[in-house]
PDB file of N, CA and C in Angstrom:
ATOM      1  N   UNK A   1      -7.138  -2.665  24.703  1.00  0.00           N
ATOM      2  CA  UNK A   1      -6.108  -3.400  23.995  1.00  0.00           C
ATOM      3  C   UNK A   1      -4.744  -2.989  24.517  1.00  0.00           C
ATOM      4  N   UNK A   2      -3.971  -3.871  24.729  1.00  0.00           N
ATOM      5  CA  UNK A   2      -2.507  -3.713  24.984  1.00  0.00           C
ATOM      6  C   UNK A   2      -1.683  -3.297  23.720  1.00  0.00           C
ATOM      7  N   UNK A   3      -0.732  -2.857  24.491  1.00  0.00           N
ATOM      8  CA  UNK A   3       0.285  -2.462  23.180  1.00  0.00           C
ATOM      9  C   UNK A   3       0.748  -3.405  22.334  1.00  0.00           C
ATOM     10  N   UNK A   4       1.028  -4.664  22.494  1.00  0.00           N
ATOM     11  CA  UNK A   4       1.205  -5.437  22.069  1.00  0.00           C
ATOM     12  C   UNK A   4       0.187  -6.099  20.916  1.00  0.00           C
ATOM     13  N   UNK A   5      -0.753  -6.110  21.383  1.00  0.00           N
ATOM     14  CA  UNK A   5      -2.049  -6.845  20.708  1.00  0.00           C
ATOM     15  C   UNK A   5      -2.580  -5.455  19.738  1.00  0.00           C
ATOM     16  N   UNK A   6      -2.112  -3.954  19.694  1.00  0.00           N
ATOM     17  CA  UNK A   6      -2.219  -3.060  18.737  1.00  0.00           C
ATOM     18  C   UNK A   6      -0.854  -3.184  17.786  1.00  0.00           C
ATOM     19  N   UNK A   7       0.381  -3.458  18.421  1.00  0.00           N
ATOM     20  CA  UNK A   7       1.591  -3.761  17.273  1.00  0.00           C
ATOM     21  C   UNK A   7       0.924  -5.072  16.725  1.00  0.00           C
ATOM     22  N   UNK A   8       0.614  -6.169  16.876  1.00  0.00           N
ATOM     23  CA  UNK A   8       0.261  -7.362  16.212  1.00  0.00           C
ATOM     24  C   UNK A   8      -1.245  -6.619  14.901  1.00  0.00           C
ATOM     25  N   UNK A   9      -1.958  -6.350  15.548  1.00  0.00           N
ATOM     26  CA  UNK A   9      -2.853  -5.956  14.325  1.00  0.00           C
ATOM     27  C   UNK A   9      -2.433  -5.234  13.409  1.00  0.00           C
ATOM     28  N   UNK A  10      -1.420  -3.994  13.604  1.00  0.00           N
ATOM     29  CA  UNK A  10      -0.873  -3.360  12.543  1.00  0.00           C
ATOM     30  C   UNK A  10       0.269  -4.303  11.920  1.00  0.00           C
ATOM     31  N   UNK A  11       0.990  -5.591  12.572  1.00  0.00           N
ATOM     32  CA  UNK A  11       1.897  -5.975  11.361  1.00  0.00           C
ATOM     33  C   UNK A  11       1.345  -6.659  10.575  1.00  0.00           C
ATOM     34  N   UNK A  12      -0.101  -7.650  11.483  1.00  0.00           N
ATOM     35  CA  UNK A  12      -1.245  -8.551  10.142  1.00  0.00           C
ATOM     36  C   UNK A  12      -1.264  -7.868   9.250  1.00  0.00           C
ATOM     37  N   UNK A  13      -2.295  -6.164   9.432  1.00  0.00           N
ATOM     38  CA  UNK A  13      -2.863  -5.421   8.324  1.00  0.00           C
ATOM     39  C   UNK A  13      -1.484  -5.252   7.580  1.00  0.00           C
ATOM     40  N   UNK A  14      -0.700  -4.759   7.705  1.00  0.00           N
ATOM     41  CA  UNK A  14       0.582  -4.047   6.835  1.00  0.00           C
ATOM     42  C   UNK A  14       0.773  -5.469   5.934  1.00  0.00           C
ATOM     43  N   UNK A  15       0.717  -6.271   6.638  1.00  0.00           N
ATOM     44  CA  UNK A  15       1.693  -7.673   5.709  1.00  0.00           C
ATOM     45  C   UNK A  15       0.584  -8.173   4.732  1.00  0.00           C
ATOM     46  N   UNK A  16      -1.015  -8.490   5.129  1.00  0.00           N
ATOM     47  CA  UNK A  16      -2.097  -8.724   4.314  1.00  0.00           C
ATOM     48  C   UNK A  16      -2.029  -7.842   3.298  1.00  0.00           C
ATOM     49  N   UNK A  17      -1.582  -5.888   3.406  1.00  0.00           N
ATOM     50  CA  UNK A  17      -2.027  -5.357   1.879  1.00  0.00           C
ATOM     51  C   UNK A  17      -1.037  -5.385   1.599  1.00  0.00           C
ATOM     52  N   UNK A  18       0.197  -5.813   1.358  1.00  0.00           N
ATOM     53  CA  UNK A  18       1.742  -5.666   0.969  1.00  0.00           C
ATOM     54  C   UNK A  18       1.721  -6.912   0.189  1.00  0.00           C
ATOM     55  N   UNK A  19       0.766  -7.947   0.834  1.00  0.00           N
ATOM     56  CA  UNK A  19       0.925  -9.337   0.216  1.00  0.00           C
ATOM     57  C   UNK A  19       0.029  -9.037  -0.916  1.00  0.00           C
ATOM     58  N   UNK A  20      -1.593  -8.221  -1.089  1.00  0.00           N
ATOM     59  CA  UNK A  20      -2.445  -8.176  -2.206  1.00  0.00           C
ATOM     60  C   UNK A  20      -1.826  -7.574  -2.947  1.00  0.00           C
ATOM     61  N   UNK A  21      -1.117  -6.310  -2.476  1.00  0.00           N
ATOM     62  CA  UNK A  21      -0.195  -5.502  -3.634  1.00  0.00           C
ATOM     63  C   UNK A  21       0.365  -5.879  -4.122  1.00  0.00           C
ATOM     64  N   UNK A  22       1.411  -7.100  -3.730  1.00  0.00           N
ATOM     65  CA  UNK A  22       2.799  -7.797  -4.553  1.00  0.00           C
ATOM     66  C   UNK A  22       1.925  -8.806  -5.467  1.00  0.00           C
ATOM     67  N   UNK A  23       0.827  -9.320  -4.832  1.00  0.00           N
ATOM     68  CA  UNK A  23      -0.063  -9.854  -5.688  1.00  0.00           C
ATOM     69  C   UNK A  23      -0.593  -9.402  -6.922  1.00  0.00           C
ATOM     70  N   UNK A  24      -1.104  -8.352  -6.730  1.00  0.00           N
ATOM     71  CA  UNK A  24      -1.409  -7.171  -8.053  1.00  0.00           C
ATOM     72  C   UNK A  24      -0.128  -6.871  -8.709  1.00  0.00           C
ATOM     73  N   UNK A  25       0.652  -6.701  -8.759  1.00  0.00           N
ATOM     74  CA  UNK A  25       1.786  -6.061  -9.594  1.00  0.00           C
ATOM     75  C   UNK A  25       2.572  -7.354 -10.213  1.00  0.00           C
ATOM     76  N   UNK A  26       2.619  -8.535  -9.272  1.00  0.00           N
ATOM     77  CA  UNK A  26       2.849  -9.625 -10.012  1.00  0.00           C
ATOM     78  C   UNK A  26       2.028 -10.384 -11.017  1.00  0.00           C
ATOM     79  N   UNK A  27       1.146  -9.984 -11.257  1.00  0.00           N
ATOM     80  CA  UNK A  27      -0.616 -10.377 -11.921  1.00  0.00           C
ATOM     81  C   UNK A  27      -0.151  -9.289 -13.438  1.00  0.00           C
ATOM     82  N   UNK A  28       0.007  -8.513 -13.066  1.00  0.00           N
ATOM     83  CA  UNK A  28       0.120  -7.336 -14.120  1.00  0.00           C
ATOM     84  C   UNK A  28       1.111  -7.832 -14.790  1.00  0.00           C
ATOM     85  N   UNK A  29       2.491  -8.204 -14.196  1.00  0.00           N
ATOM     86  CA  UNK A  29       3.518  -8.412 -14.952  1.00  0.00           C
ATOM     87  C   UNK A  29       3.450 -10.106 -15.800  1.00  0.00           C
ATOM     88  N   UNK A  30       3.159 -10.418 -14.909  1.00  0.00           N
ATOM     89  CA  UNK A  30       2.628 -12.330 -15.701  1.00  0.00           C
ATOM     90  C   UNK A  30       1.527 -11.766 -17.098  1.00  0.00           C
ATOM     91  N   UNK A  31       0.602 -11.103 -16.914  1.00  0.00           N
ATOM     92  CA  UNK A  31      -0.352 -10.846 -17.808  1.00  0.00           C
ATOM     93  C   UNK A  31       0.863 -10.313 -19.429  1.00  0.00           C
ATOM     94  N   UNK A  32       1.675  -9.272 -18.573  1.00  0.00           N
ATOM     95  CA  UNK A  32       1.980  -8.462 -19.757  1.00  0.00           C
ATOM     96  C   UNK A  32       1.444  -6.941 -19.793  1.00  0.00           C
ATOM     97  N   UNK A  33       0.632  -6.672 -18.939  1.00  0.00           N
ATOM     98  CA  UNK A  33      -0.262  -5.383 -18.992  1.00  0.00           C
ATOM     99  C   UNK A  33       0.710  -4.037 -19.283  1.00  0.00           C
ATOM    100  N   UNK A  34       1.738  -3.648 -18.796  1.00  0.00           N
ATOM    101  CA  UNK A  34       2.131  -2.746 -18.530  1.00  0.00           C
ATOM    102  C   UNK A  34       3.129  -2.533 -19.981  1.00  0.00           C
ATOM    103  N   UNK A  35       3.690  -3.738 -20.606  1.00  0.00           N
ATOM    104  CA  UNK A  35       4.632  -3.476 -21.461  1.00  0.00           C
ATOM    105  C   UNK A  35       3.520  -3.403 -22.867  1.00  0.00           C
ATOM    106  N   UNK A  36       2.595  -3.722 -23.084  1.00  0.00           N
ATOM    107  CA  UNK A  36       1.074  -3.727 -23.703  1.00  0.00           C
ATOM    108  C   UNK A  36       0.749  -2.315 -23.976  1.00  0.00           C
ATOM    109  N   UNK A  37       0.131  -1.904 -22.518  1.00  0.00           N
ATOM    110  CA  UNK A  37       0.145  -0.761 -22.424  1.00  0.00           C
ATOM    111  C   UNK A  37       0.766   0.624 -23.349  1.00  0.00           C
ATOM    112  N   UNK A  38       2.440   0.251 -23.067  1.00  0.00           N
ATOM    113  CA  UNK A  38       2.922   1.190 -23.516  1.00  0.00           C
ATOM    114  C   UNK A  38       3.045   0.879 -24.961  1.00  0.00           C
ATOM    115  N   UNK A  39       2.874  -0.252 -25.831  1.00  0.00           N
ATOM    116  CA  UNK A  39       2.517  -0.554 -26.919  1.00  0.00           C
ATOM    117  C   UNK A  39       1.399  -0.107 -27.788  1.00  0.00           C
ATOM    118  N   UNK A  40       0.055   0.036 -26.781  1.00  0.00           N
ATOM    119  CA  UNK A  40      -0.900   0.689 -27.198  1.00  0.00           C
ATOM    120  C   UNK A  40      -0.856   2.450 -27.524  1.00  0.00           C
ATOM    121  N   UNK A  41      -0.063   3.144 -26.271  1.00  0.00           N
ATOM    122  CA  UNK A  41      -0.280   4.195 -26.192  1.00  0.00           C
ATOM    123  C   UNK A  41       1.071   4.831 -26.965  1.00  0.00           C
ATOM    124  N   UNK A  42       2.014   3.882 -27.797  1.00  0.00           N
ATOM    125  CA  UNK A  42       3.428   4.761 -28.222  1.00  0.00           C
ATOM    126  C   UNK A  42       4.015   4.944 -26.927  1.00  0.00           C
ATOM    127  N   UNK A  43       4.065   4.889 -25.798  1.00  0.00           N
ATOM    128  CA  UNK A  43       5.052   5.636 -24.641  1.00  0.00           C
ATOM    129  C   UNK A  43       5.883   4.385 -24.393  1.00  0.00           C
ATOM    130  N   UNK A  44       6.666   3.710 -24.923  1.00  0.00           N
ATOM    131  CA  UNK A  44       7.567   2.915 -24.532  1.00  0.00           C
ATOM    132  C   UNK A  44       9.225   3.800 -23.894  1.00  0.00           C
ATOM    133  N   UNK A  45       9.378   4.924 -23.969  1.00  0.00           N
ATOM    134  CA  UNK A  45      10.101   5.084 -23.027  1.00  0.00           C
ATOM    135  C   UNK A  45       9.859   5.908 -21.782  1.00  0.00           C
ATOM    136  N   UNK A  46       8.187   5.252 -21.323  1.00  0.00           N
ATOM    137  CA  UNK A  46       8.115   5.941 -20.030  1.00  0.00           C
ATOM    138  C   UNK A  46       7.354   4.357 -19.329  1.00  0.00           C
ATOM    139  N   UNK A  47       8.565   2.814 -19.555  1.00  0.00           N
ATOM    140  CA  UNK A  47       7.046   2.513 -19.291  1.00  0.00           C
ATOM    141  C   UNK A  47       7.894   1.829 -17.903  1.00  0.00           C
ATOM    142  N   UNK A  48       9.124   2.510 -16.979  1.00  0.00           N
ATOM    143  CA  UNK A  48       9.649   2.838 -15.709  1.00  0.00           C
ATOM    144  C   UNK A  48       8.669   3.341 -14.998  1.00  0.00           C
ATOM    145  N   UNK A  49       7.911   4.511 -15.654  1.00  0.00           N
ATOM    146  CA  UNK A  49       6.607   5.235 -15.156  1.00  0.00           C
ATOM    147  C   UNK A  49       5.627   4.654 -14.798  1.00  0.00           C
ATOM    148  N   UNK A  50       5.118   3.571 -15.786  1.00  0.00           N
ATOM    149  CA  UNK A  50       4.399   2.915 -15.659  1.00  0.00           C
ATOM    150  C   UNK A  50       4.638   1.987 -14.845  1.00  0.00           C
ATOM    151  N   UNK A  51       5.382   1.403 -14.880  1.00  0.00           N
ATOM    152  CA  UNK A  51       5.792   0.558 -13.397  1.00  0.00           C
ATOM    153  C   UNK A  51       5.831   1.145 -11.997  1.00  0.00           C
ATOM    154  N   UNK A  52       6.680   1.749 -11.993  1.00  0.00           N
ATOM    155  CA  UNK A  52       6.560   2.277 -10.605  1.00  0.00           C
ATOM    156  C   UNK A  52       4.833   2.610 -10.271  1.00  0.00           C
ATOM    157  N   UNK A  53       4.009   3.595 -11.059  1.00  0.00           N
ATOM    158  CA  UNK A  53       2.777   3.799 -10.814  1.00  0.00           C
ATOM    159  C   UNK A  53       2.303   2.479 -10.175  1.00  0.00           C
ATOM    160  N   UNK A  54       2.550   1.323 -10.966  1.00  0.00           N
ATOM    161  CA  UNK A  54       1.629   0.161 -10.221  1.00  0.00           C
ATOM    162  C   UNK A  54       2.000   0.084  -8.981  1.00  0.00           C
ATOM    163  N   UNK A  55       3.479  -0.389  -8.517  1.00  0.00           N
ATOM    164  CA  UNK A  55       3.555  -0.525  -7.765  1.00  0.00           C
ATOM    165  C   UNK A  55       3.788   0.840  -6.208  1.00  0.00           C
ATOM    166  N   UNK A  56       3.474   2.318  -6.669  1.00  0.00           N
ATOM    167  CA  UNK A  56       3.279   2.999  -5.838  1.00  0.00           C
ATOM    168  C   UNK A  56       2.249   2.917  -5.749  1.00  0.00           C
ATOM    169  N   UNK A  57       0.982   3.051  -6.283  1.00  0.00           N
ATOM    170  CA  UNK A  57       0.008   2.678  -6.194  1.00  0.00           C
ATOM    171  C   UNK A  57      -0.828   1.140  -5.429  1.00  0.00           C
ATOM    172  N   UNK A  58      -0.051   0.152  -5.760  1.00  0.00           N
ATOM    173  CA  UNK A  58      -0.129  -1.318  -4.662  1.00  0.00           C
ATOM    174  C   UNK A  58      -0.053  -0.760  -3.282  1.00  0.00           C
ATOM    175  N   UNK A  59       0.957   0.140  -2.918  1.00  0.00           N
ATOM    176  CA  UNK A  59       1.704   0.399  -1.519  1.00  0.00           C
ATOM    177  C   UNK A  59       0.530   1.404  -1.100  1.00  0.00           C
ATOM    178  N   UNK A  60      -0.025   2.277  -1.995  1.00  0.00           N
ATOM    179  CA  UNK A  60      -0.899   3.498  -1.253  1.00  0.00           C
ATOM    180  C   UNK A  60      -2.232   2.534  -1.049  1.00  0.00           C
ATOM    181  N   UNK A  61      -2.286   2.236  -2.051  1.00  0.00           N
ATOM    182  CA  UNK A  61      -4.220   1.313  -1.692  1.00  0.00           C
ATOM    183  C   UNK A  61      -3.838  -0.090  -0.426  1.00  0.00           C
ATOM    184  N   UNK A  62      -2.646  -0.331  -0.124  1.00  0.00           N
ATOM    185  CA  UNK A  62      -2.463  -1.396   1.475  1.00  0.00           C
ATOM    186  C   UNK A  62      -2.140  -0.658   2.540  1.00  0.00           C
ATOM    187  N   UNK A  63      -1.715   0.915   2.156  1.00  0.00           N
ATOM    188  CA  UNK A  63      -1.623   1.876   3.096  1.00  0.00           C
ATOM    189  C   UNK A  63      -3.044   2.479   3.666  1.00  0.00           C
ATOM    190  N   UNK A  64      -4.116   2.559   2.755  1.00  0.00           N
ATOM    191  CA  UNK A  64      -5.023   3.498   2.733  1.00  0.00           C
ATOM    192  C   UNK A  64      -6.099   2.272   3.030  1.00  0.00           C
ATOM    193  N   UNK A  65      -5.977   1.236   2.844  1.00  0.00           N
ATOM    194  CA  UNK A  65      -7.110  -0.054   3.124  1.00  0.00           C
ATOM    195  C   UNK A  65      -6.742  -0.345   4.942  1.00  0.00           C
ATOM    196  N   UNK A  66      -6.094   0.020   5.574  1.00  0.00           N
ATOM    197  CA  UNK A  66      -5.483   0.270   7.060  1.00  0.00           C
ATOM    198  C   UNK A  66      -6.143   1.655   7.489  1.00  0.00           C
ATOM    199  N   UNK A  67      -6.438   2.250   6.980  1.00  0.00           N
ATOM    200  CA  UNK A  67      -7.036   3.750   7.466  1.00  0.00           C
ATOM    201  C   UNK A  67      -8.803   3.568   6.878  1.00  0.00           C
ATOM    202  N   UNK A  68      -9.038   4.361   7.894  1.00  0.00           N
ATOM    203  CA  UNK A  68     -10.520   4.419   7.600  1.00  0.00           C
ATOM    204  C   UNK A  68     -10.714   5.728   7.456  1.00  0.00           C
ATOM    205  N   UNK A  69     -10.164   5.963   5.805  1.00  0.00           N
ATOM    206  CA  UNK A  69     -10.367   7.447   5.624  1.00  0.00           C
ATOM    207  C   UNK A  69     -11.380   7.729   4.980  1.00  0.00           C
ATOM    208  N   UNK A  70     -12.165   9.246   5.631  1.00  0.00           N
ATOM    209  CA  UNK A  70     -13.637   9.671   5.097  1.00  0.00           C
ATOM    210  C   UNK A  70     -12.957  10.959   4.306  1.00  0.00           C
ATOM    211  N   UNK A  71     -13.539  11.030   2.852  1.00  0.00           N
ATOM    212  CA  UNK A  71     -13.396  12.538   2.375  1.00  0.00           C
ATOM    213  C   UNK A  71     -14.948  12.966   2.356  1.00  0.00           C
ATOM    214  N   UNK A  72     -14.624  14.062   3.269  1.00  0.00           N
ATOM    215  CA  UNK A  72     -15.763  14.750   3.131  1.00  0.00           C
ATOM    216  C   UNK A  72     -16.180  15.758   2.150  1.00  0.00           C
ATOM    217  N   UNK A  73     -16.714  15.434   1.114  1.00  0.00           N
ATOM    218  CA  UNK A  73     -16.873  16.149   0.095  1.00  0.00           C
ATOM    219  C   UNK A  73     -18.329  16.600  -0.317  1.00  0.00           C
ATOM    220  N   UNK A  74     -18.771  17.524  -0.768  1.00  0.00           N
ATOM    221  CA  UNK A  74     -20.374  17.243  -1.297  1.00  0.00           C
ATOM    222  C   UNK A  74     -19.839  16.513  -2.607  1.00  0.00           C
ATOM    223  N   UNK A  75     -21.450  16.287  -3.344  1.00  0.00           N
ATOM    224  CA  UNK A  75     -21.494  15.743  -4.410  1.00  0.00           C
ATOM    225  C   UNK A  75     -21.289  16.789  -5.681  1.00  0.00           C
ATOM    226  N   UNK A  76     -21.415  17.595  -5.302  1.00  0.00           N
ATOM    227  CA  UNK A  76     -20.858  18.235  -6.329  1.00  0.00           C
ATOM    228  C   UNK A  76     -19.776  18.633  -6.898  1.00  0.00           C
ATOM    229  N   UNK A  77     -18.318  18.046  -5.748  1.00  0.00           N
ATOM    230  CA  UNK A  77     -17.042  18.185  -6.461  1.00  0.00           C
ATOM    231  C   UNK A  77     -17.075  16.598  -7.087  1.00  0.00           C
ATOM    232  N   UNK A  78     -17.870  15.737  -7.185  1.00  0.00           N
ATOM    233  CA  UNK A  78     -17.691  14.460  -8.130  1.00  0.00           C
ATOM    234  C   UNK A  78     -17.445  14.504  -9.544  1.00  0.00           C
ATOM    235  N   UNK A  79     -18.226  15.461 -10.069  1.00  0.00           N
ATOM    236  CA  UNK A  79     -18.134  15.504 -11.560  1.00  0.00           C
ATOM    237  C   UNK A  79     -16.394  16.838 -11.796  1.00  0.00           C
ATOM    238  N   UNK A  80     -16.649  17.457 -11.102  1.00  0.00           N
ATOM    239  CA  UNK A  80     -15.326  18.466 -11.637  1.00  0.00           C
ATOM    240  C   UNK A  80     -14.089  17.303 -11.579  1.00  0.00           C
ATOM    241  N   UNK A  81     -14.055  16.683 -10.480  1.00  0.00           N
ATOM    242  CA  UNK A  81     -13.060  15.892 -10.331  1.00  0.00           C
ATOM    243  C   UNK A  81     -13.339  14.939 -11.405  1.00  0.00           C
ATOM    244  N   UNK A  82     -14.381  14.190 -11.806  1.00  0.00           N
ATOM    245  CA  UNK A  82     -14.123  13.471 -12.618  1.00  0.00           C
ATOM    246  C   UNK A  82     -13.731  13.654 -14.249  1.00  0.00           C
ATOM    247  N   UNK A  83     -14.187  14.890 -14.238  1.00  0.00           N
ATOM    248  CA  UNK A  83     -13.824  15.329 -15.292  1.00  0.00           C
ATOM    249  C   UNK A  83     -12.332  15.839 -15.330  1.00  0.00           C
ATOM    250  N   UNK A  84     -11.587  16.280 -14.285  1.00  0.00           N
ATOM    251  CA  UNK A  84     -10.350  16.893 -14.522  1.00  0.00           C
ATOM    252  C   UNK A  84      -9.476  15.566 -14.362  1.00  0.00           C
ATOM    253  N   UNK A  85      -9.893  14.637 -13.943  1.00  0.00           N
ATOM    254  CA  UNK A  85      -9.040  13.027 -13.982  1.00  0.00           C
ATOM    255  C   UNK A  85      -9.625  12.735 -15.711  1.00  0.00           C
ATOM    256  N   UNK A  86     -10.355  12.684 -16.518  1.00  0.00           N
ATOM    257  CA  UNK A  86     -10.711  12.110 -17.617  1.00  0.00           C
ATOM    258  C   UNK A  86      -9.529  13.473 -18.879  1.00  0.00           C
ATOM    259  N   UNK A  87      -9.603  14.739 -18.418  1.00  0.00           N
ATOM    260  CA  UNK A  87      -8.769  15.545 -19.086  1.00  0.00           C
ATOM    261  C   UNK A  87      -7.437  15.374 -18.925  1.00  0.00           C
ATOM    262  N   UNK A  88      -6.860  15.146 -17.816  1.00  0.00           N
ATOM    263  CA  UNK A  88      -5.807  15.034 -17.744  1.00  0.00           C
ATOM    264  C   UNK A  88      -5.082  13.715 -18.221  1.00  0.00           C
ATOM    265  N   UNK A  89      -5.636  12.632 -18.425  1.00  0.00           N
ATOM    266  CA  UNK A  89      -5.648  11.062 -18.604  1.00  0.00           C
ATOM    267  C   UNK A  89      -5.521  11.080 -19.947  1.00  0.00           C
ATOM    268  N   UNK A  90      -6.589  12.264 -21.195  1.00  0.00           N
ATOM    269  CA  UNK A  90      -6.294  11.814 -22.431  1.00  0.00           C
ATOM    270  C   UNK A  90      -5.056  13.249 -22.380  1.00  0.00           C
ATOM    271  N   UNK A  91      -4.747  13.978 -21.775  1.00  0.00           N
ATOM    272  CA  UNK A  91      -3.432  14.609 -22.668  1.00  0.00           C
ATOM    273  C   UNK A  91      -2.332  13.716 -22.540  1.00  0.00           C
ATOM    274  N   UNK A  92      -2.343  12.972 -21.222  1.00  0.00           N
ATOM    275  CA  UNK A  92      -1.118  12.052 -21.001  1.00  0.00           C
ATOM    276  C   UNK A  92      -1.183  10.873 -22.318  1.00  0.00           C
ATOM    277  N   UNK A  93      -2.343  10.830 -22.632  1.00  0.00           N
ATOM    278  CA  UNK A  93      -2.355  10.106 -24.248  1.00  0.00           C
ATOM    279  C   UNK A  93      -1.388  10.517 -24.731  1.00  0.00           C
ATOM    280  N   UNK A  94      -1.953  11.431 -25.665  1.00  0.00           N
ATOM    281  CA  UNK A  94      -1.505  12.444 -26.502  1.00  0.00           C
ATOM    282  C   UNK A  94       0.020  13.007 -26.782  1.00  0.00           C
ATOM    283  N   UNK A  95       0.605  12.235 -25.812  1.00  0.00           N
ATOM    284  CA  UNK A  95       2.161  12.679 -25.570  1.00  0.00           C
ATOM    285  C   UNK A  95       2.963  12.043 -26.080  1.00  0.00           C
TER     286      UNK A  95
END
């Protein structure tokens, strides 16, 4: 591949997940999800937080859908991790 024909595939990929992302965060905001959200959980003055999350989050999953990243992990850090994402998720409740 030429240099050229490797800059062209990276501006497709970049512009395809930038376009699903703006897609997702515009989906969220038409829905209502995020201002909901902070309705459900009492945190209406973090829900800047909550925004940005979506949309840093849009940008990392069109960043990371361009990489073909392997974590090499056994199966046995699945559950610690899942459990320290499920602990940490209800104290951010709780706040």
């Amino acid at each position: 591949m030429t240099t050229l024909e490797v800059l062209l595939v990276v501006f497709v990929g970049f512009a395809g997940g930038l376009a699903v992302g703006s897609g997702f965060v515009a989906f969220l905001v038409v829905l209502g999800v995020i201002p909901r959200l902070t309705q459900l959980t009492k945190t209406m003055k973090r829900i800047h937080a909550y925004e940005w999350g979506a949309v840093v989050g849009a940008i990392v999953g069109g960043w990371m859908s361009l990489r073909h990243s392997v974590w090499h992990l056994s199966k046995y850090w699945l559950a610690p991790i899942g459990l320290l994402h499920a602990y940490l998720s209800a104290c951010s409740l709780q706040r």
